[in-house]
C-alpha atoms as a PDB file:
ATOM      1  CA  UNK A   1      24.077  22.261  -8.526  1.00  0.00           C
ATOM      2  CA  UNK A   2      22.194  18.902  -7.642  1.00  0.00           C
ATOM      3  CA  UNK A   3      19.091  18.473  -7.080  1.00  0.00           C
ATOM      4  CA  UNK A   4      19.473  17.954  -3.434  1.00  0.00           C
ATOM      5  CA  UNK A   5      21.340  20.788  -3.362  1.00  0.00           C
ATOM      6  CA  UNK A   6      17.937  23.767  -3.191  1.00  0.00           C
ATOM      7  CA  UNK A   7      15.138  22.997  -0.889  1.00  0.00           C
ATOM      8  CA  UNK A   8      12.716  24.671  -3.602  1.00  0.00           C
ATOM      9  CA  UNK A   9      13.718  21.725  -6.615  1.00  0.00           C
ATOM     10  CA  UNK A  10      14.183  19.619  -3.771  1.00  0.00           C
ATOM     11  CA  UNK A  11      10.107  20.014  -2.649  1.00  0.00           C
ATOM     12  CA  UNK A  12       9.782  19.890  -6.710  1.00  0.00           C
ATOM     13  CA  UNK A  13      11.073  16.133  -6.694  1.00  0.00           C
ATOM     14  CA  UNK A  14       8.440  15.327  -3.483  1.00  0.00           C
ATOM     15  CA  UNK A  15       5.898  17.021  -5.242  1.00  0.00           C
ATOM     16  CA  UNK A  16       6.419  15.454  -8.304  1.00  0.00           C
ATOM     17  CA  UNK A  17       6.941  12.170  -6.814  1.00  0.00           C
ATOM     18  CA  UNK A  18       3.598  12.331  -4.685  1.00  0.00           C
ATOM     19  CA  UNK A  19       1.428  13.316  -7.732  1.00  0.00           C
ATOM     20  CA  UNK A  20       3.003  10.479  -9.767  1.00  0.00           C
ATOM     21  CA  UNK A  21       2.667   8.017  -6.937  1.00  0.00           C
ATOM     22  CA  UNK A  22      -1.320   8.696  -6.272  1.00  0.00           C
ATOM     23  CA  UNK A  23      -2.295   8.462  -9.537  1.00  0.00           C
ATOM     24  CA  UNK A  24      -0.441   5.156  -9.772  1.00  0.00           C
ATOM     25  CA  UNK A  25      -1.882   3.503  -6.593  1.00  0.00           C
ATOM     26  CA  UNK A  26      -5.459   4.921  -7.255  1.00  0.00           C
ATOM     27  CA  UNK A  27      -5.112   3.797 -11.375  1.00  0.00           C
ATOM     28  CA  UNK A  28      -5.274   7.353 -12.769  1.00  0.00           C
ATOM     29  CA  UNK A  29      -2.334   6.169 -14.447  1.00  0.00           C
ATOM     30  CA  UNK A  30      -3.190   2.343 -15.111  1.00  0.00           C
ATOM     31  CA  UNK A  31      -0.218  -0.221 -15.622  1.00  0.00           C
ATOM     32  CA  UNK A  32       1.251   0.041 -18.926  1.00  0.00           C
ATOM     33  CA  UNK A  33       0.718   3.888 -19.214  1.00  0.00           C
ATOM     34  CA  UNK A  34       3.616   6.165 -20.471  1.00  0.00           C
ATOM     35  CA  UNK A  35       5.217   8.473 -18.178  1.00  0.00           C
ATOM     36  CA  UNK A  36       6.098  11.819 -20.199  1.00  0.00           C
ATOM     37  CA  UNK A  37       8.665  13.980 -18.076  1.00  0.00           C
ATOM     38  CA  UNK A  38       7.628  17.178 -20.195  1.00  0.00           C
ATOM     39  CA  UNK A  39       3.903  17.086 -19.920  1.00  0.00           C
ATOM     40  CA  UNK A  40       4.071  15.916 -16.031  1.00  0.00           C
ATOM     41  CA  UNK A  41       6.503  19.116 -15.188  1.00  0.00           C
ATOM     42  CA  UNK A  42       4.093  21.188 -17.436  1.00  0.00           C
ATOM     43  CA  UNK A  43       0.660  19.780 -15.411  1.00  0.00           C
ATOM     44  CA  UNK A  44       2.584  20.307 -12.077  1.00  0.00           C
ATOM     45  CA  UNK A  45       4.284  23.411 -12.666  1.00  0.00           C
ATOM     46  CA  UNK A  46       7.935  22.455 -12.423  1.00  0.00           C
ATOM     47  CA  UNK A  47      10.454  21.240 -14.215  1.00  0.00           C
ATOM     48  CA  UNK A  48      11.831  17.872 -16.307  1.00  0.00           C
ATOM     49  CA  UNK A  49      14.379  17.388 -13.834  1.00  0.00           C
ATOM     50  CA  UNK A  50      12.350  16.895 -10.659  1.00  0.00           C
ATOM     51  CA  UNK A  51      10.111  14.360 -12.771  1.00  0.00           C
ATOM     52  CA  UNK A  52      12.957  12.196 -14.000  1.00  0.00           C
ATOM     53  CA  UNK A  53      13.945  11.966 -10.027  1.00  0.00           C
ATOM     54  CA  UNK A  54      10.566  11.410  -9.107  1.00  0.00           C
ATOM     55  CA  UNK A  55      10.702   8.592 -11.593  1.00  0.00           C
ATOM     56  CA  UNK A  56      13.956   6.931 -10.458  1.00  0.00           C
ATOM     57  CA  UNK A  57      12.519   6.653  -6.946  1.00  0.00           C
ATOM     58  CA  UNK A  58       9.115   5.074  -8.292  1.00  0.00           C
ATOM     59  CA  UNK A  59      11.244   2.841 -10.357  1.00  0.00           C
ATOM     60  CA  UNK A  60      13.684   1.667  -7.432  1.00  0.00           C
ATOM     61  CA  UNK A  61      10.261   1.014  -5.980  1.00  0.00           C
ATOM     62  CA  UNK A  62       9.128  -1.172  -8.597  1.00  0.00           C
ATOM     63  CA  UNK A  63       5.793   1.246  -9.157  1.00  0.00           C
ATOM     64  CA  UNK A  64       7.035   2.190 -12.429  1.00  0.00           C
ATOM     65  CA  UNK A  65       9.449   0.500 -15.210  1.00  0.00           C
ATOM     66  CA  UNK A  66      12.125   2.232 -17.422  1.00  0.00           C
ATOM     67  CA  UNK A  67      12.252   0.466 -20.669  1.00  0.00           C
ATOM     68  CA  UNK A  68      14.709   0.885 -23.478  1.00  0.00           C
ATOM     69  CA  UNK A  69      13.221   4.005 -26.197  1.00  0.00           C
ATOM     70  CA  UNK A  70      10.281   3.545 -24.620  1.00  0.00           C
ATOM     71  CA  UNK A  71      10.855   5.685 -20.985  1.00  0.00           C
ATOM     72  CA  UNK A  72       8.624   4.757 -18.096  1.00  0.00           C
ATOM     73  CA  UNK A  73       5.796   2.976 -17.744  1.00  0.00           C
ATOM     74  CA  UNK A  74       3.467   1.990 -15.233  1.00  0.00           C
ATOM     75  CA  UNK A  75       4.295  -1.165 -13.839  1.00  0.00           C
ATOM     76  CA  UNK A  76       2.246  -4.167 -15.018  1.00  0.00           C
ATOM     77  CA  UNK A  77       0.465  -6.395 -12.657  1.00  0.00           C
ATOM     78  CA  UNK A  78       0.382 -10.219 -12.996  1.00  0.00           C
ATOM     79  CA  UNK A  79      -0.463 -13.272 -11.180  1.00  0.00           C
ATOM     80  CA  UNK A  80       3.790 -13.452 -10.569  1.00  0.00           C
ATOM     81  CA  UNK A  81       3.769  -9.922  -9.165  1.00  0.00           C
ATOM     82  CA  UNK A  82       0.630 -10.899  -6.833  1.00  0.00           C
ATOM     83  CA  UNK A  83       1.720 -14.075  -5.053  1.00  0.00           C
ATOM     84  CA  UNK A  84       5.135 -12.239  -4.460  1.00  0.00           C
ATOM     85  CA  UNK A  85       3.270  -9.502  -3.097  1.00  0.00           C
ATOM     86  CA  UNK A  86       1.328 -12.136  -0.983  1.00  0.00           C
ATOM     87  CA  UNK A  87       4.184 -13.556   0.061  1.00  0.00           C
ATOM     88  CA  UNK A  88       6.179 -10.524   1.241  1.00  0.00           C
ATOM     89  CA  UNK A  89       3.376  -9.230   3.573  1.00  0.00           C
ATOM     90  CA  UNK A  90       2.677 -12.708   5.190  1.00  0.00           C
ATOM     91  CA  UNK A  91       6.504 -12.182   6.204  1.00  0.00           C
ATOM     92  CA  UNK A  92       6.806  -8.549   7.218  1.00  0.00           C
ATOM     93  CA  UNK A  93       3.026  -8.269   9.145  1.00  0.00           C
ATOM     94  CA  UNK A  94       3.184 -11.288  10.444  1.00  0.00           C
ATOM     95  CA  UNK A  95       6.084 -10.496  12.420  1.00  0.00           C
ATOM     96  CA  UNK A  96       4.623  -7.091  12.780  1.00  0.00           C
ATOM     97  CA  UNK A  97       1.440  -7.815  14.720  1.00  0.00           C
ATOM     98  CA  UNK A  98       3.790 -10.313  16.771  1.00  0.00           C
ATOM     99  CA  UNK A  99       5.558  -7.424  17.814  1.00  0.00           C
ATOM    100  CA  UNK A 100       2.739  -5.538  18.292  1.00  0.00           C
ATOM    101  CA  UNK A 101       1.030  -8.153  20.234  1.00  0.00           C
ATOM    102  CA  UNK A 102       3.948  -7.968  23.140  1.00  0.00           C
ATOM    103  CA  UNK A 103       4.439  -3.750  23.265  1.00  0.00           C
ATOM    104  CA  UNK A 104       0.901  -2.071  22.126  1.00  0.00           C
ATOM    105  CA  UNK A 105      -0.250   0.401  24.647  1.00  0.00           C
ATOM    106  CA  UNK A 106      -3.974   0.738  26.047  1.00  0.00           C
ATOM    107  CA  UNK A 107      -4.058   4.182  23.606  1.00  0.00           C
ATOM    108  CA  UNK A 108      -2.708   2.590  20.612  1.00  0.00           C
ATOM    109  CA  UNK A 109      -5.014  -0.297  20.428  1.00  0.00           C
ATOM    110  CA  UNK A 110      -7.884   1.953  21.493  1.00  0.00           C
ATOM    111  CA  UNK A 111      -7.038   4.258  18.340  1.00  0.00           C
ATOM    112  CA  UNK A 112      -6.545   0.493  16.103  1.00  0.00           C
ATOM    113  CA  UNK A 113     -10.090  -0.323  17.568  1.00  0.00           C
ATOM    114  CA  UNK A 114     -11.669   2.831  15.916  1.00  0.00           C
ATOM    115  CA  UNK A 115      -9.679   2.000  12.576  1.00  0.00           C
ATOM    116  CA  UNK A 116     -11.148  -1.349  12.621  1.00  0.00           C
ATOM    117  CA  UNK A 117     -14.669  -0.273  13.520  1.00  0.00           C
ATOM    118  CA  UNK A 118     -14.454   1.790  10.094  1.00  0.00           C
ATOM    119  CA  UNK A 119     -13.281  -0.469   8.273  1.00  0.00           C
ATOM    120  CA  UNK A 120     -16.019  -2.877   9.272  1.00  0.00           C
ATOM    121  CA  UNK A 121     -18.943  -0.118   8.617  1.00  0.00           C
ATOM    122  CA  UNK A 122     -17.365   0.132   5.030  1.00  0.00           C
ATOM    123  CA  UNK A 123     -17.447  -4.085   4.735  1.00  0.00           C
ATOM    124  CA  UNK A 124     -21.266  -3.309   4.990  1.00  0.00           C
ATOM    125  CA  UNK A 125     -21.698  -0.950   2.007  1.00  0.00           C
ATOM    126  CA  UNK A 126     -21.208  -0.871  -1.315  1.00  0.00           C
ATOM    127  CA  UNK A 127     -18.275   1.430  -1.832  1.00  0.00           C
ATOM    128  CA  UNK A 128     -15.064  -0.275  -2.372  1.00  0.00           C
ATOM    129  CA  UNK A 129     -12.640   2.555  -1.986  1.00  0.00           C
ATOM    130  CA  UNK A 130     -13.813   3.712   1.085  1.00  0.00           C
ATOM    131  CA  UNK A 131     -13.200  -0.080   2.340  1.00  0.00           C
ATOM    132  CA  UNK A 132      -9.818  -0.063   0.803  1.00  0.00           C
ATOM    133  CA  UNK A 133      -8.957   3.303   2.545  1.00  0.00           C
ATOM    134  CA  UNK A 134      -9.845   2.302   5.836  1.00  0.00           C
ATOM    135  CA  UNK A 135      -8.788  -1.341   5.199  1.00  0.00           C
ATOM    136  CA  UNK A 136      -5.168   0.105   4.368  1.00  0.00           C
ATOM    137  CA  UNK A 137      -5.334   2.557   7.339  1.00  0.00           C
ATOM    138  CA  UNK A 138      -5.676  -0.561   9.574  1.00  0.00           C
ATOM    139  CA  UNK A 139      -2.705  -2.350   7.992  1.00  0.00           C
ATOM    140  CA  UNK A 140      -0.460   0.955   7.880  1.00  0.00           C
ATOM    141  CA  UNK A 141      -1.233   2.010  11.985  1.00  0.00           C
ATOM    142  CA  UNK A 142      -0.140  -1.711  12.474  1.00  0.00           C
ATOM    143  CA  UNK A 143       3.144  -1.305  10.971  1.00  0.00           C
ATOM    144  CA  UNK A 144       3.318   2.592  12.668  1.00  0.00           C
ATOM    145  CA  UNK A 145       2.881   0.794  16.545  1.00  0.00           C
ATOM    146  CA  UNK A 146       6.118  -0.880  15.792  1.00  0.00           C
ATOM    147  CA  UNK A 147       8.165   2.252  15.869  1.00  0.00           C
ATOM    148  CA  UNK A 148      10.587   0.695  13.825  1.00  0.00           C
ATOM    149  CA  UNK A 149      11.491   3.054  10.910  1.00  0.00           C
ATOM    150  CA  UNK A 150      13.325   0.844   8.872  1.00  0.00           C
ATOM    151  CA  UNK A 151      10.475  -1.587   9.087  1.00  0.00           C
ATOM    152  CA  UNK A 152       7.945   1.143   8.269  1.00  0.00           C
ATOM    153  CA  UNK A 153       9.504   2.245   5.265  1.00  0.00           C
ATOM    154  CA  UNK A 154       9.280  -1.018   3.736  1.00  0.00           C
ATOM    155  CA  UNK A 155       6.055  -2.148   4.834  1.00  0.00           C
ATOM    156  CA  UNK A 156       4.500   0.911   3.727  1.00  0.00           C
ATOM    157  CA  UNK A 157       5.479   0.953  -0.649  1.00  0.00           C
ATOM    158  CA  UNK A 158       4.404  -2.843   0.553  1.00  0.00           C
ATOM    159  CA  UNK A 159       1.400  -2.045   1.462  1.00  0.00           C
ATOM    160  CA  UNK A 160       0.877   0.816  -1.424  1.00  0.00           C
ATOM    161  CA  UNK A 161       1.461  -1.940  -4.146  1.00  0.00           C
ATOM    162  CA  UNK A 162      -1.126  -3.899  -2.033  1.00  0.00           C
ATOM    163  CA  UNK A 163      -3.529  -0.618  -2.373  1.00  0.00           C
ATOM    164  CA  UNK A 164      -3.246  -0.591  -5.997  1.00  0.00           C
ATOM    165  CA  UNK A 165      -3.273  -4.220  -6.621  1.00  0.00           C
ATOM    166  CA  UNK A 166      -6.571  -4.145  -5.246  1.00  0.00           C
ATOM    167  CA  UNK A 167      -7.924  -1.122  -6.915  1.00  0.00           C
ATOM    168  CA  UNK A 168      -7.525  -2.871  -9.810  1.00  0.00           C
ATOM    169  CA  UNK A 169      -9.108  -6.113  -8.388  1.00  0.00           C
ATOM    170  CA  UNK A 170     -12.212  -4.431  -7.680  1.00  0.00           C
ATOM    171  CA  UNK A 171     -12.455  -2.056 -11.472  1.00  0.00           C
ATOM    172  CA  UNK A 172     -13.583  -5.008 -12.889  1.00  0.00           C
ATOM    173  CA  UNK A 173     -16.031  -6.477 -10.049  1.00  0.00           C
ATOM    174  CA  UNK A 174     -18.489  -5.732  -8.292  1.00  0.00           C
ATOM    175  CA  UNK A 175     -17.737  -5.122  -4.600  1.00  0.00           C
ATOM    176  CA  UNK A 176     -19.131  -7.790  -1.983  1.00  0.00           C
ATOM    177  CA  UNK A 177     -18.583  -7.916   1.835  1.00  0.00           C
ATOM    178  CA  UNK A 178     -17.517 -11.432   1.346  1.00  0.00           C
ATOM    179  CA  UNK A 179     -14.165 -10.325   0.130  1.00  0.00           C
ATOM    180  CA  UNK A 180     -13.819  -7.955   2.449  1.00  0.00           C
ATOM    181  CA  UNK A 181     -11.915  -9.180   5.382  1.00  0.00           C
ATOM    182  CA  UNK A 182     -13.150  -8.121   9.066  1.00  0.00           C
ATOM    183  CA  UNK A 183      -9.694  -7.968  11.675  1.00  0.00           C
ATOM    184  CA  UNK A 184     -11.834  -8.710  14.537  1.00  0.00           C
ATOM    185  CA  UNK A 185      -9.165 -11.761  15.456  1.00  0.00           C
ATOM    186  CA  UNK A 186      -6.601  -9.754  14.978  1.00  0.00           C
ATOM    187  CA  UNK A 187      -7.689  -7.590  17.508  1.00  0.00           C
ATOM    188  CA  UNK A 188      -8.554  -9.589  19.623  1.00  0.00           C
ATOM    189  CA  UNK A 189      -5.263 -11.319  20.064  1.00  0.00           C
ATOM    190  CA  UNK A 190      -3.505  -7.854  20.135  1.00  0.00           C
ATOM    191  CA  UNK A 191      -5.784  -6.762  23.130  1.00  0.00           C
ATOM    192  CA  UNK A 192      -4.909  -9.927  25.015  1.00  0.00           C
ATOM    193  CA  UNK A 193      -0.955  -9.852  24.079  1.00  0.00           C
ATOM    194  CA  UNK A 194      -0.592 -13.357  22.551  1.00  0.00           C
ATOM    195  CA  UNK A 195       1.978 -12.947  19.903  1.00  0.00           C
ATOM    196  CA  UNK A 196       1.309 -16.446  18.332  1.00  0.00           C
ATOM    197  CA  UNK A 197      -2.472 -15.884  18.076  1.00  0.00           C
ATOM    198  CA  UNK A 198      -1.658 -12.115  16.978  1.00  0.00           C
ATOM    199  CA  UNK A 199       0.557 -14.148  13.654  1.00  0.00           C
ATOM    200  CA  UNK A 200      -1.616 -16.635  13.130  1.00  0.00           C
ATOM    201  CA  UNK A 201      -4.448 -14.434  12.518  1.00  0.00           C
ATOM    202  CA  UNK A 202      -2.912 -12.221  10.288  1.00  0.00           C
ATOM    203  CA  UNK A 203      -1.582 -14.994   8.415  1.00  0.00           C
ATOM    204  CA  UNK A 204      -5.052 -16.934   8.030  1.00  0.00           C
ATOM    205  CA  UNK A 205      -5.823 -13.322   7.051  1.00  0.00           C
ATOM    206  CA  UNK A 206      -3.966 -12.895   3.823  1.00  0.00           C
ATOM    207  CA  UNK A 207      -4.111 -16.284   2.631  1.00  0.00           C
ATOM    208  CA  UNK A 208      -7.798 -15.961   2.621  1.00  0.00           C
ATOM    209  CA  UNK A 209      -7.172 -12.954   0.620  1.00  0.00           C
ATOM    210  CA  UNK A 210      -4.657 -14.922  -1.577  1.00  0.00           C
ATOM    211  CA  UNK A 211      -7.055 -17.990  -1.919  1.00  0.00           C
ATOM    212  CA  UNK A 212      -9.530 -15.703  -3.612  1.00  0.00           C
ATOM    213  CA  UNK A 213      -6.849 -13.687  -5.628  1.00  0.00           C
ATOM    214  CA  UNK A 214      -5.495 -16.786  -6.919  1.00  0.00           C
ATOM    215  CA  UNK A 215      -9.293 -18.140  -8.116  1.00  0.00           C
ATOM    216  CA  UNK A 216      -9.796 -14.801  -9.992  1.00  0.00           C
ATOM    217  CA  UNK A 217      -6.600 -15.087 -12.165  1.00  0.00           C
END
């Protein structure tokens, strides 16, 4: 019997594979460390077998690496992995929010307001992750207004690479609202359905992002 096969090892895998995926994104588990299938089953209760799938799906999804006598490790981050990164999400939400800029309903840009407004409170503090969250929460209800699931599946492991990518920006510096990027123009151009100004602010949105990434490496 497979895996798939019982909806208890099944709900094993997705537990497995949740656990495994948080502590990547939030750097419990930094890049480089070693995934052990026997300890993780152990800490979690079930067995090898839903760990090694867990694995295979975070390693189809480029979150962790399976290396020759080695097993799997968290995957590295580099200046390579961040431009591609870059470059991916200037294509996918840029043609998102053009989308969204032609069918977004009074409701849904009244709930992308409030996200927004959040996010902007947390620009003006000090804590980083709560900036990230609601920074991320913006980008993700963006993707969700779509209602395209094929879309949404990829932009969102897009956008959870982009979550840990800058976790690991900010461990070694000290948060500033400078590089913190408001979505006021964004909005904006959603709330008066112009597709091209809806792009275009995105766009200048990430390579702002990208023009300071690129000056830390």
């Amino acid at each position: 019997m497979t895996l798939a096969d019982t909806g208890l090892d099944l709900r094993a895998s997705e537990i497995a594979y949740n656990e495994l995926l948080g502590r990547i994104v939030d750097l419990r588990l930094p890049p480089g460390s070693v995934i052990n299938e026997k300890a993780m089953g152990a800490e979690l209760g079930i067995g090898r077998m839903p760990v090694r799938e867990a694995i295979a799906r975070l390693a189809t999804g480029r979150f962790l690496t399976v290396l020759p006598r080695r097993g799997a490790v968290v995957s590295p981050i580099g200046l390579t992995d961040v431009l591609d990164m870059f470059e991916a999400r200037e294509a996918i939400e840029c043609g998102v929010v053009y989308i969204v800029a032609e069918r977004a309903t009074p409701a849904e840009l009244a709930i992308l307001r409030d996200l927004v407004a959040r996010a902007d409170t947390a620009r003006a503090g000090t804590d980083h992750e709560t900036y990230l969250r609601a920074d991320h929460a913006v980008h993700a209800y963006l993707v969700h207004m779509v209602h395209n699931g094929l879309l949404q599946d990829a932009a969102d492991r897009l956008l959870l690479h982009n979550l840990r990518f800058w976790h690991l920006y900010w461990s070694t510096r000290p948060p500033q609202a400078s590089t913190m990027m408001s979505h006021s123009r964004l909005v904006e151009a959603l709330e008066s359905h112009h597709p091209e100004d809806a792009a275009r602010a995105m766009r200048d949105h990430l390579q702002e992002s990208r023009a300071l990434v690129q000056e830390a490496f």
